[in-house]
PDB file of N, CA and C in Angstrom:
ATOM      1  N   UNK A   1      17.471   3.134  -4.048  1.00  0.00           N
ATOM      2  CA  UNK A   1      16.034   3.341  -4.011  1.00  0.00           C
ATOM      3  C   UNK A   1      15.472   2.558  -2.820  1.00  0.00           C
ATOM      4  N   UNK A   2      14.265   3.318  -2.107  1.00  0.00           N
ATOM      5  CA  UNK A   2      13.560   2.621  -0.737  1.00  0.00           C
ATOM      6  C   UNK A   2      12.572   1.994  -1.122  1.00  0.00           C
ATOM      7  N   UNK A   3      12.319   0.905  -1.083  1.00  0.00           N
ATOM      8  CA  UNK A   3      10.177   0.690  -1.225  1.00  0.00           C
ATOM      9  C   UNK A   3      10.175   0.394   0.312  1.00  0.00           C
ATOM     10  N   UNK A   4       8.852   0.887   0.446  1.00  0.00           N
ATOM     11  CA  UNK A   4       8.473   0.616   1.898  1.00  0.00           C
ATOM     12  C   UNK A   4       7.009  -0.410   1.748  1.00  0.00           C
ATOM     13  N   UNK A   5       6.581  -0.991   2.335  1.00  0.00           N
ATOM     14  CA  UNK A   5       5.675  -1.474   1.985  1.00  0.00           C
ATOM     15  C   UNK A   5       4.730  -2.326   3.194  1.00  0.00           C
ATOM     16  N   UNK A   6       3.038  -1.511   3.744  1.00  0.00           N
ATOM     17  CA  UNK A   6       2.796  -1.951   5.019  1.00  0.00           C
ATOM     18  C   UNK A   6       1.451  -2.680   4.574  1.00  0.00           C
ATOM     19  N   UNK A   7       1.133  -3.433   5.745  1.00  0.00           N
ATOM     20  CA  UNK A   7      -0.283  -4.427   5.951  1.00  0.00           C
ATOM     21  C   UNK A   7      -0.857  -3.732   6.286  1.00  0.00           C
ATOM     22  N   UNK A   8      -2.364  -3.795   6.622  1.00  0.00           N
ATOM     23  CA  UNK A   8      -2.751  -3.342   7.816  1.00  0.00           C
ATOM     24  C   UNK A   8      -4.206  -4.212   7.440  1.00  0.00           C
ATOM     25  N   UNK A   9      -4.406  -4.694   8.735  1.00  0.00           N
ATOM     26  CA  UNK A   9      -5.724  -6.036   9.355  1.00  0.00           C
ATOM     27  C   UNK A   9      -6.984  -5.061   9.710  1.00  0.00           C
ATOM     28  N   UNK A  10      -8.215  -5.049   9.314  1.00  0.00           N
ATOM     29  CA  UNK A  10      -9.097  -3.822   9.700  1.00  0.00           C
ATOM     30  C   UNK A  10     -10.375  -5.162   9.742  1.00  0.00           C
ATOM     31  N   UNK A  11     -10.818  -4.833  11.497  1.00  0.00           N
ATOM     32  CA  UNK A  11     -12.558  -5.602  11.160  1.00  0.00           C
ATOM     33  C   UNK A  11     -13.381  -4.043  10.760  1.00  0.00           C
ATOM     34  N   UNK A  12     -14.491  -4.767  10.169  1.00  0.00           N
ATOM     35  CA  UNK A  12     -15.237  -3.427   9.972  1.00  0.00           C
ATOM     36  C   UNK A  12     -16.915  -3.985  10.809  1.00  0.00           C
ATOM     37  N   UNK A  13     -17.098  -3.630  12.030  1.00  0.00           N
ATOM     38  CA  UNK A  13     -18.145  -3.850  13.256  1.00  0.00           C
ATOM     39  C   UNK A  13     -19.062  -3.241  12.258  1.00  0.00           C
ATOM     40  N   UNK A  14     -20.016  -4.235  12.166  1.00  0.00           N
ATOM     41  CA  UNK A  14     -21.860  -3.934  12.203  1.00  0.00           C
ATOM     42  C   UNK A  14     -21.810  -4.605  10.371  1.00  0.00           C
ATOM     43  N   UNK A  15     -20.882  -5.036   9.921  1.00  0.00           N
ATOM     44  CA  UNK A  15     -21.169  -4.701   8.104  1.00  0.00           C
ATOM     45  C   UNK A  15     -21.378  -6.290   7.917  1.00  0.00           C
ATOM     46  N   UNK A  16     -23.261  -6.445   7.467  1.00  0.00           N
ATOM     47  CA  UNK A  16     -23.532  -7.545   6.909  1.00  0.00           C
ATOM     48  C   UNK A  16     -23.792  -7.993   5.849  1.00  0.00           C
ATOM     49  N   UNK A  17     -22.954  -7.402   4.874  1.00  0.00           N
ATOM     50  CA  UNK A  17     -22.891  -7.912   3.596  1.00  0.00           C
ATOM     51  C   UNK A  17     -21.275  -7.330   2.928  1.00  0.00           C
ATOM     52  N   UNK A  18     -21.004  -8.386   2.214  1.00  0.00           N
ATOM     53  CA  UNK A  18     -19.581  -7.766   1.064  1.00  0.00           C
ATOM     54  C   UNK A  18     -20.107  -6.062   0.545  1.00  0.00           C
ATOM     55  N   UNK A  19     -20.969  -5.865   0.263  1.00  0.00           N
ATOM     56  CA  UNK A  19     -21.381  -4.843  -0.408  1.00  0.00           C
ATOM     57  C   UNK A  19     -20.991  -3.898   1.067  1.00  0.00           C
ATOM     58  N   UNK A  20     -21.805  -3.961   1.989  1.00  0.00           N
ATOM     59  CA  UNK A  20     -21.190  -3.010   2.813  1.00  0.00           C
ATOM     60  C   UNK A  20     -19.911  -2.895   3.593  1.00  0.00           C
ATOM     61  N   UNK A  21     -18.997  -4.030   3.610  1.00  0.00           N
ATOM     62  CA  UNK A  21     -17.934  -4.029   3.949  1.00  0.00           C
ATOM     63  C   UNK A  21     -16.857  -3.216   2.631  1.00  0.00           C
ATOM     64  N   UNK A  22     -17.176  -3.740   1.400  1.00  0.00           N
ATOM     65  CA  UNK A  22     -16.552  -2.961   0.186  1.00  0.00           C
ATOM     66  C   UNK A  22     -17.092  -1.582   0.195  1.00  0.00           C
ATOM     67  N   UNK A  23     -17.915  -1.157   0.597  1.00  0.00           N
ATOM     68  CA  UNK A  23     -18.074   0.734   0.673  1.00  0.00           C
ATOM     69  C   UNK A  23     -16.919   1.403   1.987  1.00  0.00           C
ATOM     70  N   UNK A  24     -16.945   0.573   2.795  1.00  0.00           N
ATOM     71  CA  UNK A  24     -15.886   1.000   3.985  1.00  0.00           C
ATOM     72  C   UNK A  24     -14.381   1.080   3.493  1.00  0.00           C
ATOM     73  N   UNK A  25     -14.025   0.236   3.025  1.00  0.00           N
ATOM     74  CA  UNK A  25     -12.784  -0.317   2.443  1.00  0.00           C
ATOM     75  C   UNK A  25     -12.656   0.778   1.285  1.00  0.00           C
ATOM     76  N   UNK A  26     -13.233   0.760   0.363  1.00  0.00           N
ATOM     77  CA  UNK A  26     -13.307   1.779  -0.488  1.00  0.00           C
ATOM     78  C   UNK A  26     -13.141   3.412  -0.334  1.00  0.00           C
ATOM     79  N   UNK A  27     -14.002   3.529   0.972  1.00  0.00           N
ATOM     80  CA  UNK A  27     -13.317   4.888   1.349  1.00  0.00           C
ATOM     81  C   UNK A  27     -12.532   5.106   2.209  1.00  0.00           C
ATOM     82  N   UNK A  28     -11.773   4.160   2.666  1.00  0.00           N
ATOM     83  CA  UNK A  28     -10.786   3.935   3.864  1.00  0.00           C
ATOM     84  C   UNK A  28      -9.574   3.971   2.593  1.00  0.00           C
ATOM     85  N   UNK A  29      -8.988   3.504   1.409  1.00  0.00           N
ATOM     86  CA  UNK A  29      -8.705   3.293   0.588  1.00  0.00           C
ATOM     87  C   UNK A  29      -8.127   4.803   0.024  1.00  0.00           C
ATOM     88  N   UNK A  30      -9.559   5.221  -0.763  1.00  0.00           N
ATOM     89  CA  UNK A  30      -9.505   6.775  -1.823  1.00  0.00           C
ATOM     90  C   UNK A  30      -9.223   7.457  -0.626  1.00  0.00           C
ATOM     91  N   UNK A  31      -9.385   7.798   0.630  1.00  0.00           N
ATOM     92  CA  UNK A  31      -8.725   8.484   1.735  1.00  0.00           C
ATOM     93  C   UNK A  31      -7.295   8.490   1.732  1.00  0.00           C
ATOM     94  N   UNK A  32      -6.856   7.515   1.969  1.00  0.00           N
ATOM     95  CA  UNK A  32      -5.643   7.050   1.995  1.00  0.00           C
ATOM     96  C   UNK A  32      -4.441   8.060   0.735  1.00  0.00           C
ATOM     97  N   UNK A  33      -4.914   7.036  -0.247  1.00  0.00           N
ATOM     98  CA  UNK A  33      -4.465   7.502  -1.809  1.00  0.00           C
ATOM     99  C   UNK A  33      -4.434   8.994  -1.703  1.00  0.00           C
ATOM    100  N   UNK A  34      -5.323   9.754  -1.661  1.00  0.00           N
ATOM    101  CA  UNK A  34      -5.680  11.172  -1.890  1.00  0.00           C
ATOM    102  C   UNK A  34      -4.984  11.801  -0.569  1.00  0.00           C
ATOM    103  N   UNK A  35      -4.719  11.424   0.590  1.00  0.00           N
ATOM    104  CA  UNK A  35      -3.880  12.101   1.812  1.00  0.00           C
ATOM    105  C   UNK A  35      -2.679  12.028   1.849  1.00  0.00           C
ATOM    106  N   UNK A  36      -1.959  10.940   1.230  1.00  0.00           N
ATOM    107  CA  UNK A  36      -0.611  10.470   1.108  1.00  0.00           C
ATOM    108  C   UNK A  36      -0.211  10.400   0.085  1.00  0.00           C
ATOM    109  N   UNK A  37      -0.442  10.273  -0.661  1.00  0.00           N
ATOM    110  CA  UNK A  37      -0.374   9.970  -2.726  1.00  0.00           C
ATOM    111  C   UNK A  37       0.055   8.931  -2.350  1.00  0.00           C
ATOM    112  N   UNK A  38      -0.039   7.522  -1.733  1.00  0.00           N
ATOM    113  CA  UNK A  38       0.458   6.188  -1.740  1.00  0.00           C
ATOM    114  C   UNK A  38      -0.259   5.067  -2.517  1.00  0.00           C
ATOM    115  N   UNK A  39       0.456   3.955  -2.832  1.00  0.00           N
ATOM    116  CA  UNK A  39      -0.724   3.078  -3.749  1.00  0.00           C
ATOM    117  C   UNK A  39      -0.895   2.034  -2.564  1.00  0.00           C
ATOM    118  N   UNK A  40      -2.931   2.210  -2.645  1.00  0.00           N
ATOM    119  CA  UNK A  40      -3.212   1.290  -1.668  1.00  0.00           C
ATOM    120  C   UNK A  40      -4.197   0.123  -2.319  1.00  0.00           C
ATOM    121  N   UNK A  41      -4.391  -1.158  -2.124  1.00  0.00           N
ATOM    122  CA  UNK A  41      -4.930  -2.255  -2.340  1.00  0.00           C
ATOM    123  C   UNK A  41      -5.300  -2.704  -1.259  1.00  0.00           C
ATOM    124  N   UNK A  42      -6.765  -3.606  -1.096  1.00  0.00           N
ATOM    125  CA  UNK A  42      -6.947  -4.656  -0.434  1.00  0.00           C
ATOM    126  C   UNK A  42      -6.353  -5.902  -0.910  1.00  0.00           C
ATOM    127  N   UNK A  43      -5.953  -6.338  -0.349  1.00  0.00           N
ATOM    128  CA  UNK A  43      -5.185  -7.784  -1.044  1.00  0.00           C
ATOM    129  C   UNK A  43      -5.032  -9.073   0.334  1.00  0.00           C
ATOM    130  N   UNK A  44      -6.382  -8.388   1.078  1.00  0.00           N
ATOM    131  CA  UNK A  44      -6.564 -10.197   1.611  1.00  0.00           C
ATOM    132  C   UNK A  44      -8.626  -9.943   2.472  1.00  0.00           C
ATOM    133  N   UNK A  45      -9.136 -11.013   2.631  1.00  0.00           N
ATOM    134  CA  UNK A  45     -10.197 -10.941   3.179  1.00  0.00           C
ATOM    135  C   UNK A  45     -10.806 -10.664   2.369  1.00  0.00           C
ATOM    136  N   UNK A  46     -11.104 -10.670   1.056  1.00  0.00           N
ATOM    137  CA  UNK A  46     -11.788 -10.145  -0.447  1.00  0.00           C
ATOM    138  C   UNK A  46     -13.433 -11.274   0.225  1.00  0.00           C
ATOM    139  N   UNK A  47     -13.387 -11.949   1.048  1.00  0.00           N
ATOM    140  CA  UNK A  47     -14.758 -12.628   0.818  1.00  0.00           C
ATOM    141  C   UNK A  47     -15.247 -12.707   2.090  1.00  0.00           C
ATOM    142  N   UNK A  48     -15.136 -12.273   2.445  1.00  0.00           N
ATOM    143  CA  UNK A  48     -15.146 -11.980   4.352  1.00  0.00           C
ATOM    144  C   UNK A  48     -16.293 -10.405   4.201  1.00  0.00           C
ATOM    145  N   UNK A  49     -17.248 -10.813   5.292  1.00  0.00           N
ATOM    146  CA  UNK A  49     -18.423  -9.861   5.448  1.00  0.00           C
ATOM    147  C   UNK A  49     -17.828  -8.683   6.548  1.00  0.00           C
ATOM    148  N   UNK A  50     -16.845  -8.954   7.118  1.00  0.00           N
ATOM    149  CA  UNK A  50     -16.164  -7.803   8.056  1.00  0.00           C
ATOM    150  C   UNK A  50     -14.955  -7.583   8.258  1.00  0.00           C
ATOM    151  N   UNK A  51     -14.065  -8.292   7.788  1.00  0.00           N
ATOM    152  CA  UNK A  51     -12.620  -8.392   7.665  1.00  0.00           C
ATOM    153  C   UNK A  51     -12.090  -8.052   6.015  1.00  0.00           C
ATOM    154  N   UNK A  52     -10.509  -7.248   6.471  1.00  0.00           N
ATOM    155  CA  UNK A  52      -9.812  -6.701   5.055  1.00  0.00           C
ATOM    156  C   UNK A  52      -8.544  -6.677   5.345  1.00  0.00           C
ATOM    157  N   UNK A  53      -7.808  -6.828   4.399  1.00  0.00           N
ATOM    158  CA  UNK A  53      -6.552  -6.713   4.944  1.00  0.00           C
ATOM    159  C   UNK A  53      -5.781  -5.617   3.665  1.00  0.00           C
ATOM    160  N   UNK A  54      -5.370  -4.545   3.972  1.00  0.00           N
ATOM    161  CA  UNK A  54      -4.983  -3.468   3.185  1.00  0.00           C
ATOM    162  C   UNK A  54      -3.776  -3.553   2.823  1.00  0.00           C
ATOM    163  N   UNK A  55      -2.763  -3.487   1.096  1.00  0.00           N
ATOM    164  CA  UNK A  55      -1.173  -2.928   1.458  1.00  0.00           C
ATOM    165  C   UNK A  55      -1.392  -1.959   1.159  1.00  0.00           C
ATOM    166  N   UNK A  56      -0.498  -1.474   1.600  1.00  0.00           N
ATOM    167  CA  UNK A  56       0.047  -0.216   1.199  1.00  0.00           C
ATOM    168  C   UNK A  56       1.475   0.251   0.504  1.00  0.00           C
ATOM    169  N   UNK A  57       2.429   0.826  -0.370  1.00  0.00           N
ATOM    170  CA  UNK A  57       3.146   0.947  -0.901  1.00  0.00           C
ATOM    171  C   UNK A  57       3.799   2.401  -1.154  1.00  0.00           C
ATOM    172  N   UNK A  58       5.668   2.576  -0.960  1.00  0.00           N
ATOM    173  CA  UNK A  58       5.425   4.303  -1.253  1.00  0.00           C
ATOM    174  C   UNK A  58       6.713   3.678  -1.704  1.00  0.00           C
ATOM    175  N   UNK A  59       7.502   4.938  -2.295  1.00  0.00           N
ATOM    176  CA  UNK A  59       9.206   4.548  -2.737  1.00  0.00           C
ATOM    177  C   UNK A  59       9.673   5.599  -2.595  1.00  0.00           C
ATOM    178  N   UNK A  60      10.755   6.151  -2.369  1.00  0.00           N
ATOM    179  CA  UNK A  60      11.775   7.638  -2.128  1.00  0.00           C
ATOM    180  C   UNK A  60      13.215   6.777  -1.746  1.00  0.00           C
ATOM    181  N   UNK A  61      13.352   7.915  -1.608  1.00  0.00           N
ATOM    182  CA  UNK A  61      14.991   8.083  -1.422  1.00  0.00           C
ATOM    183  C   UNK A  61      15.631   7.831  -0.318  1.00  0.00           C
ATOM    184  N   UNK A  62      14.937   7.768   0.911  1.00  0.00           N
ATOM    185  CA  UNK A  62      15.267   8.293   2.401  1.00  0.00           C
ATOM    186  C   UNK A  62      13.976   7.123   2.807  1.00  0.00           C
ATOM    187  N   UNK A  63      14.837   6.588   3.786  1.00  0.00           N
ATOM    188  CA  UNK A  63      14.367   4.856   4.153  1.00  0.00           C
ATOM    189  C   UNK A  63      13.399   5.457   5.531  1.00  0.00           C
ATOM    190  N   UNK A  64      13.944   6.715   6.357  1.00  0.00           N
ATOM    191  CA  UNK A  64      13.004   7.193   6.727  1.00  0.00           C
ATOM    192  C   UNK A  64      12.054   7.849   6.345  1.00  0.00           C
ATOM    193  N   UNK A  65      12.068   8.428   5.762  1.00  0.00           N
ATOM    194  CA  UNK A  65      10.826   9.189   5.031  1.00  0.00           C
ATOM    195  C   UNK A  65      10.077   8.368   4.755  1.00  0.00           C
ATOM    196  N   UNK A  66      10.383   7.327   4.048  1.00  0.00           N
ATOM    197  CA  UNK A  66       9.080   6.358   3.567  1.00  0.00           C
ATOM    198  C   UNK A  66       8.832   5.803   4.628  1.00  0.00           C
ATOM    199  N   UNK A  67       9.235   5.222   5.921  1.00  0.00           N
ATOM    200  CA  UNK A  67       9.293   4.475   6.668  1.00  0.00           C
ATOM    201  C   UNK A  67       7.536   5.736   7.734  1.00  0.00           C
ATOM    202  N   UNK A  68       8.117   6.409   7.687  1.00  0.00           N
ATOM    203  CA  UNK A  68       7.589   7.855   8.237  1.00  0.00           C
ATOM    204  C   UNK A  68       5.713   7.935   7.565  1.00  0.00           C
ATOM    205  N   UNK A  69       5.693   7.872   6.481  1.00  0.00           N
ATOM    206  CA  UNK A  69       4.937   8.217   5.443  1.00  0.00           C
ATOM    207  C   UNK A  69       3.674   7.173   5.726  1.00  0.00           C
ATOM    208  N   UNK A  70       4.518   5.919   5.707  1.00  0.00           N
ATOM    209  CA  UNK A  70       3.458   4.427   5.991  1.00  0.00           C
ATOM    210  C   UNK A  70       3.200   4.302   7.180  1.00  0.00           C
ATOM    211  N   UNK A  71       3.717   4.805   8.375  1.00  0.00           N
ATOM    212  CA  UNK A  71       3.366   5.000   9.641  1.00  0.00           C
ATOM    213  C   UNK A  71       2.330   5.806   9.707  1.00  0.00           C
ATOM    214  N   UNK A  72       2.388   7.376   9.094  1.00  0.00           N
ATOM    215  CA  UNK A  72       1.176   8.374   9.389  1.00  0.00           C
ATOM    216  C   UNK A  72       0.139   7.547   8.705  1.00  0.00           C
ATOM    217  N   UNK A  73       0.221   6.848   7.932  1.00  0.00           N
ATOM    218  CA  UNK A  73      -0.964   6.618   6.959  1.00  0.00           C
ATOM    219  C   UNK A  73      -1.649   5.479   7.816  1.00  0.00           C
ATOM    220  N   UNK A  74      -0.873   4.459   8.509  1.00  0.00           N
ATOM    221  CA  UNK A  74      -1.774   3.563   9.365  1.00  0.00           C
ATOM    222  C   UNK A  74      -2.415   4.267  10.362  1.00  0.00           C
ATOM    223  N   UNK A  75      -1.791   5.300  10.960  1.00  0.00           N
ATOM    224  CA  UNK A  75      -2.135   5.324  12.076  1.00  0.00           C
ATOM    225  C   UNK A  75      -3.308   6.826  11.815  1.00  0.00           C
ATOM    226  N   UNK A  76      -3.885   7.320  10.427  1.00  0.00           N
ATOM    227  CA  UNK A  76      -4.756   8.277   9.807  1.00  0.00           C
ATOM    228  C   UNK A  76      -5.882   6.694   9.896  1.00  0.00           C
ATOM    229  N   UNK A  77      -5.422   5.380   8.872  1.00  0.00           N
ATOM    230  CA  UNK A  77      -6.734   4.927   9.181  1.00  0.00           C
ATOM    231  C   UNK A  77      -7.621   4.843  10.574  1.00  0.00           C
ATOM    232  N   UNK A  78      -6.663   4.677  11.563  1.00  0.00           N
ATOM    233  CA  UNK A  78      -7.240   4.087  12.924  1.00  0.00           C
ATOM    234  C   UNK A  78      -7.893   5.526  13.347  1.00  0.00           C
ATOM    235  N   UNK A  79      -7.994   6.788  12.888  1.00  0.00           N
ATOM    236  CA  UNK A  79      -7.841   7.788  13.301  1.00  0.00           C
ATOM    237  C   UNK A  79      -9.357   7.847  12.806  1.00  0.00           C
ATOM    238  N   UNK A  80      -9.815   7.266  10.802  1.00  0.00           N
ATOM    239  CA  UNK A  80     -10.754   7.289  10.772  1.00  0.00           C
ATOM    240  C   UNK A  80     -11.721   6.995  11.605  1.00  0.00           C
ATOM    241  N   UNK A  81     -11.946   5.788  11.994  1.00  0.00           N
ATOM    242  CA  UNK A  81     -12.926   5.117  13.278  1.00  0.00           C
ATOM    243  C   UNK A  81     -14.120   4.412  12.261  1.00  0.00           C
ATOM    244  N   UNK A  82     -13.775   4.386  10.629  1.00  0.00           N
ATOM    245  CA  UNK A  82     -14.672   3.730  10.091  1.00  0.00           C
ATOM    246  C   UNK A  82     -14.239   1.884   9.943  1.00  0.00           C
ATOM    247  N   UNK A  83     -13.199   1.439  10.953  1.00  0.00           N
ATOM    248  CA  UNK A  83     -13.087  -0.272  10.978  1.00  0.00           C
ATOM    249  C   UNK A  83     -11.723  -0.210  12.653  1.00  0.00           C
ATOM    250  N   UNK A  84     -12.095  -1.061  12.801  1.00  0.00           N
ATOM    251  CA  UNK A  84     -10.728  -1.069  13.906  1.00  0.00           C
ATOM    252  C   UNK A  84      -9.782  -1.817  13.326  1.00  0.00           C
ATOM    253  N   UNK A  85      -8.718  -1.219  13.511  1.00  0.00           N
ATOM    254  CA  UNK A  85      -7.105  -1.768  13.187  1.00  0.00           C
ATOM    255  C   UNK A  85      -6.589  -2.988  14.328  1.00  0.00           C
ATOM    256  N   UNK A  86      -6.991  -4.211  13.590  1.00  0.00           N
ATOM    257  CA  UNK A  86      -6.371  -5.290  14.673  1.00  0.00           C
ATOM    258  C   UNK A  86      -5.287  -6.043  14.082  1.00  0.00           C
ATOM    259  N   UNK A  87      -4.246  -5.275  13.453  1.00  0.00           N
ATOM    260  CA  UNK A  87      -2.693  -5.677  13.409  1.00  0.00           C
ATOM    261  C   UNK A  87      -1.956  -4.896  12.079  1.00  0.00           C
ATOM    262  N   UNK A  88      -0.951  -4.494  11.893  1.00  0.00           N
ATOM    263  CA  UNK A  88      -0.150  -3.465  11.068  1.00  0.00           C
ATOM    264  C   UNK A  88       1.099  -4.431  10.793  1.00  0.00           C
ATOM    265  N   UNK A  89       1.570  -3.830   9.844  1.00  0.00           N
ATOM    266  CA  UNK A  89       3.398  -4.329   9.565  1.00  0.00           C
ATOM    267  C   UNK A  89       3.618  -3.269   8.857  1.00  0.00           C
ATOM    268  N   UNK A  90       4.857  -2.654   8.961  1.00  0.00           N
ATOM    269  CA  UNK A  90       5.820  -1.835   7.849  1.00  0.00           C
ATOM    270  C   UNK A  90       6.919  -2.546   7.431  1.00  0.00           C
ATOM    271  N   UNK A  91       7.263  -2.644   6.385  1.00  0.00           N
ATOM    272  CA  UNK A  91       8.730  -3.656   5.898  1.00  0.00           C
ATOM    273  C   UNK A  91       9.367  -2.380   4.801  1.00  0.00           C
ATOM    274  N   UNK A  92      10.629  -2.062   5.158  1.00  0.00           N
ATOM    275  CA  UNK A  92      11.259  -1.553   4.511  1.00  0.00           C
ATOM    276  C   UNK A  92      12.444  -2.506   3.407  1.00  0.00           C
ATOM    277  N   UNK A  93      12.732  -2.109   1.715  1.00  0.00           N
ATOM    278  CA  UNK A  93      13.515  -2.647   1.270  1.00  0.00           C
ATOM    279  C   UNK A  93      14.194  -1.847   0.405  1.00  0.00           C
ATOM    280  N   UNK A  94      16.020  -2.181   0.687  1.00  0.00           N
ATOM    281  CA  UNK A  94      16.384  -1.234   0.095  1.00  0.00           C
ATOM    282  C   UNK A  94      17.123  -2.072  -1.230  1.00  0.00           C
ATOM    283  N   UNK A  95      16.907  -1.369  -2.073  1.00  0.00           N
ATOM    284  CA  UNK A  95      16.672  -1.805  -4.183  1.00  0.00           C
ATOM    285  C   UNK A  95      18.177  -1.077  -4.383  1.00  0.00           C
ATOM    286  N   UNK A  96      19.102  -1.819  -5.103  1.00  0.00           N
ATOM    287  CA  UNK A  96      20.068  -1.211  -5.153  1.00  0.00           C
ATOM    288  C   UNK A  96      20.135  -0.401  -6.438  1.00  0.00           C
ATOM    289  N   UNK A  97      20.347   0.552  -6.515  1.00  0.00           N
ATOM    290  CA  UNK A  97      20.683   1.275  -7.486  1.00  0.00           C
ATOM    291  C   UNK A  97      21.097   2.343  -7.716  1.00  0.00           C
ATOM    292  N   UNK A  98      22.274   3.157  -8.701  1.00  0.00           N
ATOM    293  CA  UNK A  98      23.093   3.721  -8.835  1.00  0.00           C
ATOM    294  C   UNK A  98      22.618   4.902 -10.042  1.00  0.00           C
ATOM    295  N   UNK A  99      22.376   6.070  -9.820  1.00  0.00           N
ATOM    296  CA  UNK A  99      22.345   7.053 -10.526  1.00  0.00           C
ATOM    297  C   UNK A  99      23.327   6.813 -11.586  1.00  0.00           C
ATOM    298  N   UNK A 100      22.909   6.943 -13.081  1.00  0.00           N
ATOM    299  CA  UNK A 100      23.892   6.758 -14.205  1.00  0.00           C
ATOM    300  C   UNK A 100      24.106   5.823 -14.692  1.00  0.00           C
ATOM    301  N   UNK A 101      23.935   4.489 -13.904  1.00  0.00           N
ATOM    302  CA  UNK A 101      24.142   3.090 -14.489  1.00  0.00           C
ATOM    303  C   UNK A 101      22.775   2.583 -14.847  1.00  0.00           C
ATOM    304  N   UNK A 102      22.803   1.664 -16.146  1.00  0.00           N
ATOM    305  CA  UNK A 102      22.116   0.735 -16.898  1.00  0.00           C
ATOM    306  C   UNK A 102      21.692   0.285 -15.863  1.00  0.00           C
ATOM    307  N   UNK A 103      20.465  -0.001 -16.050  1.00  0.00           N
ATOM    308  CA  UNK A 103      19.741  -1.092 -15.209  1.00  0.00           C
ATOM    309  C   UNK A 103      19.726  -2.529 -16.197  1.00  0.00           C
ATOM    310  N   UNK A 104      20.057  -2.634 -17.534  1.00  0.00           N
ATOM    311  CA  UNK A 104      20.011  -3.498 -18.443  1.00  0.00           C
ATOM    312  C   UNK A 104      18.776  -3.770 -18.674  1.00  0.00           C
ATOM    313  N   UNK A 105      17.865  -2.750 -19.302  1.00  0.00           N
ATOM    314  CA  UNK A 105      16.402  -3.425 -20.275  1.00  0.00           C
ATOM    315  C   UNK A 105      16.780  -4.056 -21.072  1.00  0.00           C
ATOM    316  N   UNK A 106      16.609  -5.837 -21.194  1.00  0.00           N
ATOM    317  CA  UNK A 106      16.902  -6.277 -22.300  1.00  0.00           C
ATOM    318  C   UNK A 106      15.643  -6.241 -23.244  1.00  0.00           C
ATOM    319  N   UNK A 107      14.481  -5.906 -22.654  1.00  0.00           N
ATOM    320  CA  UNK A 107      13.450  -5.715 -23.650  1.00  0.00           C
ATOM    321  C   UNK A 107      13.667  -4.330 -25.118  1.00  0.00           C
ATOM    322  N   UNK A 108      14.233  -2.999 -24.306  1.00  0.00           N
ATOM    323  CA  UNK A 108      14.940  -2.344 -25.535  1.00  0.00           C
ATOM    324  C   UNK A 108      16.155  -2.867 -26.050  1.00  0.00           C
ATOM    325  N   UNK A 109      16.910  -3.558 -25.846  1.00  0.00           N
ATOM    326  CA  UNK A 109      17.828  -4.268 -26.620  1.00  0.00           C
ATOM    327  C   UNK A 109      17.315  -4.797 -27.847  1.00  0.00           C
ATOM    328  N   UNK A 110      16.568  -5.599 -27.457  1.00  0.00           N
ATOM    329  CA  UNK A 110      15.683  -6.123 -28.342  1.00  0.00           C
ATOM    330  C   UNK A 110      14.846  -5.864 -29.348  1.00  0.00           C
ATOM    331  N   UNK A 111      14.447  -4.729 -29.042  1.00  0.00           N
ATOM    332  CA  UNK A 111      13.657  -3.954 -30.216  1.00  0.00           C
ATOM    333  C   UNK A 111      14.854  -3.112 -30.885  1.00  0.00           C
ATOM    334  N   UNK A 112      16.229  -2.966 -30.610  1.00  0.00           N
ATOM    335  CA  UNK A 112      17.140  -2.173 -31.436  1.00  0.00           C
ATOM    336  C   UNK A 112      17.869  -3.092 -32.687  1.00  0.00           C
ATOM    337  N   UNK A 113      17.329  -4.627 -32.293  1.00  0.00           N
ATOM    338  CA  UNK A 113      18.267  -5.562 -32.603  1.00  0.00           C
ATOM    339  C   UNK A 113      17.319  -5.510 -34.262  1.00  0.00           C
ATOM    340  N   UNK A 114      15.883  -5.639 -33.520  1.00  0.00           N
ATOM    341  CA  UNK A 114      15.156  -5.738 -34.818  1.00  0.00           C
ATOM    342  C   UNK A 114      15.020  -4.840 -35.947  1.00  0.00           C
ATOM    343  N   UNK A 115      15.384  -3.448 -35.432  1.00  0.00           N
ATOM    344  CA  UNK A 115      15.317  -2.486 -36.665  1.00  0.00           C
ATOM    345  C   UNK A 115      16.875  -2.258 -37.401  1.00  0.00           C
TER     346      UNK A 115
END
């Protein structure tokens, strides 16, 4: 299994209040989600009147494909023109795992033990 998983640094020019920086972000965001089916979060700059810092997240099979996927999607925000993109990362990780084999839930173990 692939997770891919990118940053991306966005000022948002002219926005003087959280309230209007969170409407930008918000639809920079449901854009995102709804163009790519990817799960996106702000998860830095939460108190900052013009600054955000976005992840982003996808998983498949094919280290390019995802690799591919989080690329179009940064480079759709910058495309918006609703914040400028002043820095990106993509980090790919590959999760080992084997079609057919246990992953070992010991949490259902556990509930088999009790009945």
């Amino acid at each position: 299994m692939i997770v891919g998983a990118a940053a991306v640094e966005i000022h948002i020019h002219g926005s003087q209040s959280l309230k209007a920086k969170r409407g930008v972000v918000r639809s920079i965001v449901q854009r995102v989600r709804n163009r790519f089916n990817l799960s996106v979060a702000e998860v830095g700059g939460q108190d900052t009147w013009q600054r955000a810092v976005l992840g982003l997240a996808a998983a498949g099979g094919d280290a390019i494909r995802v690799r591919s996927v989080l690329e179009r999607a940064l480079e759709f925000i910058e495309e918006l023109h609703l914040a400028e993109v002043t820095g990106s990362d993509v980090e790919i990780v590959h999760l080992p795992y084997n079609e057919g084999v246990d992953l070992g839930d010991d949490a259902d173990d556990d509930l088999d033990a009790r009945e």
